[in-house]
C-alpha atoms as a PDB file:
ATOM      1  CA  UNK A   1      -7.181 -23.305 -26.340  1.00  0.00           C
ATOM      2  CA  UNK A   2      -8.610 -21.865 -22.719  1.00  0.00           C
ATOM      3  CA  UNK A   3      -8.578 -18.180 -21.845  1.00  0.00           C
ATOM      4  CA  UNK A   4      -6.917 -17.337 -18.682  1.00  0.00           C
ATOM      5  CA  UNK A   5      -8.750 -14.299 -17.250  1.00  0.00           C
ATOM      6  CA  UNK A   6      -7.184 -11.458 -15.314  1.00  0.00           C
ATOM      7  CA  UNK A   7      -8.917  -9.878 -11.968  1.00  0.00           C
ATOM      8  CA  UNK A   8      -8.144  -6.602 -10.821  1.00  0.00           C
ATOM      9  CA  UNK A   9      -9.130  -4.683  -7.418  1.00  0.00           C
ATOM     10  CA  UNK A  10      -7.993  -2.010  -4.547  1.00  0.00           C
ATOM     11  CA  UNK A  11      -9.185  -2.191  -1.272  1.00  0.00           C
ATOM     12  CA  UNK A  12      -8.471  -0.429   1.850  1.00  0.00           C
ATOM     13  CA  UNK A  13      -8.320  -1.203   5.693  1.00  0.00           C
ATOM     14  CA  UNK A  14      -9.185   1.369   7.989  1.00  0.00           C
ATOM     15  CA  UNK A  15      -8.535   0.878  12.080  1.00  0.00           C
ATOM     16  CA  UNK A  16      -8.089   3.183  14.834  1.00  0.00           C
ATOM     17  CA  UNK A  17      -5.744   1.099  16.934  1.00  0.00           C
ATOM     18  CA  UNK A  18      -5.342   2.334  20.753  1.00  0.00           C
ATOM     19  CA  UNK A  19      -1.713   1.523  21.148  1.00  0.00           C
ATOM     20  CA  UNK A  20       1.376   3.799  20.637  1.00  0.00           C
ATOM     21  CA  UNK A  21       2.448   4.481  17.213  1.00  0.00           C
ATOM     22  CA  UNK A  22       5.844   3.215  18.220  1.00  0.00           C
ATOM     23  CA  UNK A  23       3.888  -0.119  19.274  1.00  0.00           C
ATOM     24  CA  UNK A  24       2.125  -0.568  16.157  1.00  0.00           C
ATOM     25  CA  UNK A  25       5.193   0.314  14.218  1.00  0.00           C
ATOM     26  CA  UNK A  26       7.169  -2.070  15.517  1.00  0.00           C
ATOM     27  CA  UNK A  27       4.943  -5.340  14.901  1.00  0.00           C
ATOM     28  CA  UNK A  28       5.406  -4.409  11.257  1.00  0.00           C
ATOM     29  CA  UNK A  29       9.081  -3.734  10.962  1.00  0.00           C
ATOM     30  CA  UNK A  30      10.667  -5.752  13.640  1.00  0.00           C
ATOM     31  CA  UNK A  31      10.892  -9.313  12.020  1.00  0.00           C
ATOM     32  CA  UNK A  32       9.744 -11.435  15.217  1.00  0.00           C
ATOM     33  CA  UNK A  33       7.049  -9.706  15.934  1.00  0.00           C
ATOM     34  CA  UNK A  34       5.566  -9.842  12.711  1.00  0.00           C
ATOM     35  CA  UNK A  35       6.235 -13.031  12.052  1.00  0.00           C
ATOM     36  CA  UNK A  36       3.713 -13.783  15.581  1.00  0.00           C
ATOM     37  CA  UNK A  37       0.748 -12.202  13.774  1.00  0.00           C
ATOM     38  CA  UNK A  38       1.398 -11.850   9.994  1.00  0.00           C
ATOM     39  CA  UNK A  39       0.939 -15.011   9.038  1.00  0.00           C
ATOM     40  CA  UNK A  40      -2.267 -17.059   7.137  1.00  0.00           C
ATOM     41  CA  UNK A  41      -3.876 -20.280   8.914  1.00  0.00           C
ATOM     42  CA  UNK A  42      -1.472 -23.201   8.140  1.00  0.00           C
ATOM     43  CA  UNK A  43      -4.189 -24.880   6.304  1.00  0.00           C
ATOM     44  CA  UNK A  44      -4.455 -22.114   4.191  1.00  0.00           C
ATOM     45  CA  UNK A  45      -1.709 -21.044   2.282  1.00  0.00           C
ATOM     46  CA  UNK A  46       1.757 -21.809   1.982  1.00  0.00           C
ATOM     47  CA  UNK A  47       4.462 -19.021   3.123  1.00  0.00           C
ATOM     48  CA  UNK A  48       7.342 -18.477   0.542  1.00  0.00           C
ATOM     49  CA  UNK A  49       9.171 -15.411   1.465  1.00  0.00           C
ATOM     50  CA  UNK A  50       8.396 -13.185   4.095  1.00  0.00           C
ATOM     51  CA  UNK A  51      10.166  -9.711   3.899  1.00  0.00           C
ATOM     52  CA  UNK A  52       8.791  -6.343   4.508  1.00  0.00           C
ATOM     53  CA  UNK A  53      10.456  -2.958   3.031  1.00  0.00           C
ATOM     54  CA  UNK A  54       9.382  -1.072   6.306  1.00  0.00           C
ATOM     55  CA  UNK A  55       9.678   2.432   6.038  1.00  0.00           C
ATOM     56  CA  UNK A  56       9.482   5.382   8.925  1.00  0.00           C
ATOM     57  CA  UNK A  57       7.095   8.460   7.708  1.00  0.00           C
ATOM     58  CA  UNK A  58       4.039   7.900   9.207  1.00  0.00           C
ATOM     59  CA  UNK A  59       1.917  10.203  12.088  1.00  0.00           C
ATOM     60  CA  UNK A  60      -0.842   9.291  14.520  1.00  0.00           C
ATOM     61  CA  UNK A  61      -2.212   6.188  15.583  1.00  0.00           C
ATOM     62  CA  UNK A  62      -4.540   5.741  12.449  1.00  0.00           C
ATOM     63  CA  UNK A  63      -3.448   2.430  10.262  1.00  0.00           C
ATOM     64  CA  UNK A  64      -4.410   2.636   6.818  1.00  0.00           C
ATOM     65  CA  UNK A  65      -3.443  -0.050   4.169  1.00  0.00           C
ATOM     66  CA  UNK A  66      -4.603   0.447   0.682  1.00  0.00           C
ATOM     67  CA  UNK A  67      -3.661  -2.637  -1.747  1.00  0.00           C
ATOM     68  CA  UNK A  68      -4.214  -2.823  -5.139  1.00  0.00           C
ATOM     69  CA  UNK A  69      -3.319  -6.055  -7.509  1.00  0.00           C
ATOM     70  CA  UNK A  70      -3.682  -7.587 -10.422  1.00  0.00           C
ATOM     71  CA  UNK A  71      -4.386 -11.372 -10.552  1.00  0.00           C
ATOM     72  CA  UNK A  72      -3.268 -12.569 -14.116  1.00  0.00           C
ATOM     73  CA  UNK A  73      -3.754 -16.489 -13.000  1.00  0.00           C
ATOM     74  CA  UNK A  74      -7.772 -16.455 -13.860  1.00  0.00           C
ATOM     75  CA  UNK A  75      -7.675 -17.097  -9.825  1.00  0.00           C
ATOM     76  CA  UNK A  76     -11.661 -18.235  -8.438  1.00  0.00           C
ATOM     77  CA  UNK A  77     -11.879 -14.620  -6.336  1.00  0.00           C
ATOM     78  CA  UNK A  78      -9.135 -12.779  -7.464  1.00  0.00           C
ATOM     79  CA  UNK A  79      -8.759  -9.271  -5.217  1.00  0.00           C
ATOM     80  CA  UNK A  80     -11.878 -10.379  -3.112  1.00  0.00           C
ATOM     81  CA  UNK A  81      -9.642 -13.340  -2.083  1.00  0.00           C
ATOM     82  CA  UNK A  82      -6.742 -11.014  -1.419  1.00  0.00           C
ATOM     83  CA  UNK A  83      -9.073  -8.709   0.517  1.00  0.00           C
ATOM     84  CA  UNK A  84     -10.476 -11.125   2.754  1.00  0.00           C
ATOM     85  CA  UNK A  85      -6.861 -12.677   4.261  1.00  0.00           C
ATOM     86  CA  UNK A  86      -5.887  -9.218   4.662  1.00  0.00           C
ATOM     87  CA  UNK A  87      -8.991  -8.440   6.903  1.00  0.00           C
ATOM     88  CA  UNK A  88      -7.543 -11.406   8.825  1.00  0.00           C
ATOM     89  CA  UNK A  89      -3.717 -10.381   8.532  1.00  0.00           C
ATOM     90  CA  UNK A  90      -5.104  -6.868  10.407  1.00  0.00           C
ATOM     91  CA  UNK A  91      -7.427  -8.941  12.903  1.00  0.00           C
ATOM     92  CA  UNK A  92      -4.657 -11.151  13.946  1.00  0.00           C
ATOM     93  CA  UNK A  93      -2.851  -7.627  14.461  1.00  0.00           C
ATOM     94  CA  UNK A  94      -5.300  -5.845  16.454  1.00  0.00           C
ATOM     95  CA  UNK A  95      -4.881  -8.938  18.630  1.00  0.00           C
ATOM     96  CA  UNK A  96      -1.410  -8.921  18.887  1.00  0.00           C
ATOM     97  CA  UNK A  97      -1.108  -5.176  20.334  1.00  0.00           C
ATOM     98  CA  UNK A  98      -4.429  -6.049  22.622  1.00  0.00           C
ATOM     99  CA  UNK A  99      -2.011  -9.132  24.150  1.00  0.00           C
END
């Protein structure tokens, strides 16, 4: 009988973005926008529900996103996985606001 192994992690995302809060807060809550930027090479994973529960409460133009998991699966890389498509779910943000 195999062993599945469990993974855990938290990571955070710093950026100082030089757009508008409004701007930034908007190509996280309004659907179509995110949907241009939040999204993983096709090649690389398969999307199965995309929803967002979007809340207003934030101040300044700092983004923060802190993340923390538990990967039950005995997944290869686990949070470091995780960690690295979420450095490229931010990137792909950062050039959304800069077009």
């Amino acid at each position: 009988m195999s062993q599945r192994t469990a993974s855990h992690g938290t990571f955070t995302i710093e950026r100082d973005l030089p757009h508008p809060p409004a701007r930034v807060f908007a190509a996280w809550a309004d659907p179509k926008a995110k949907a241009q930027w939040f999204a993983a090479p096709r090649d690389a994973a398969k999307e199965l529900v995309r929803e967002h529960d979007f809340r207003v409460g934030g101040k300044g133009t700092r983004l923060i996103l802190t993340e923390q998991g538990a990967y039950l699966d005995g997944g290869i890389d686990g949070h470091k996985s995780r960690e690295q498509g979420t450095v490229g779910l931010v990137a792909n943000l950062e050039k959304f606001l800069d077009g």
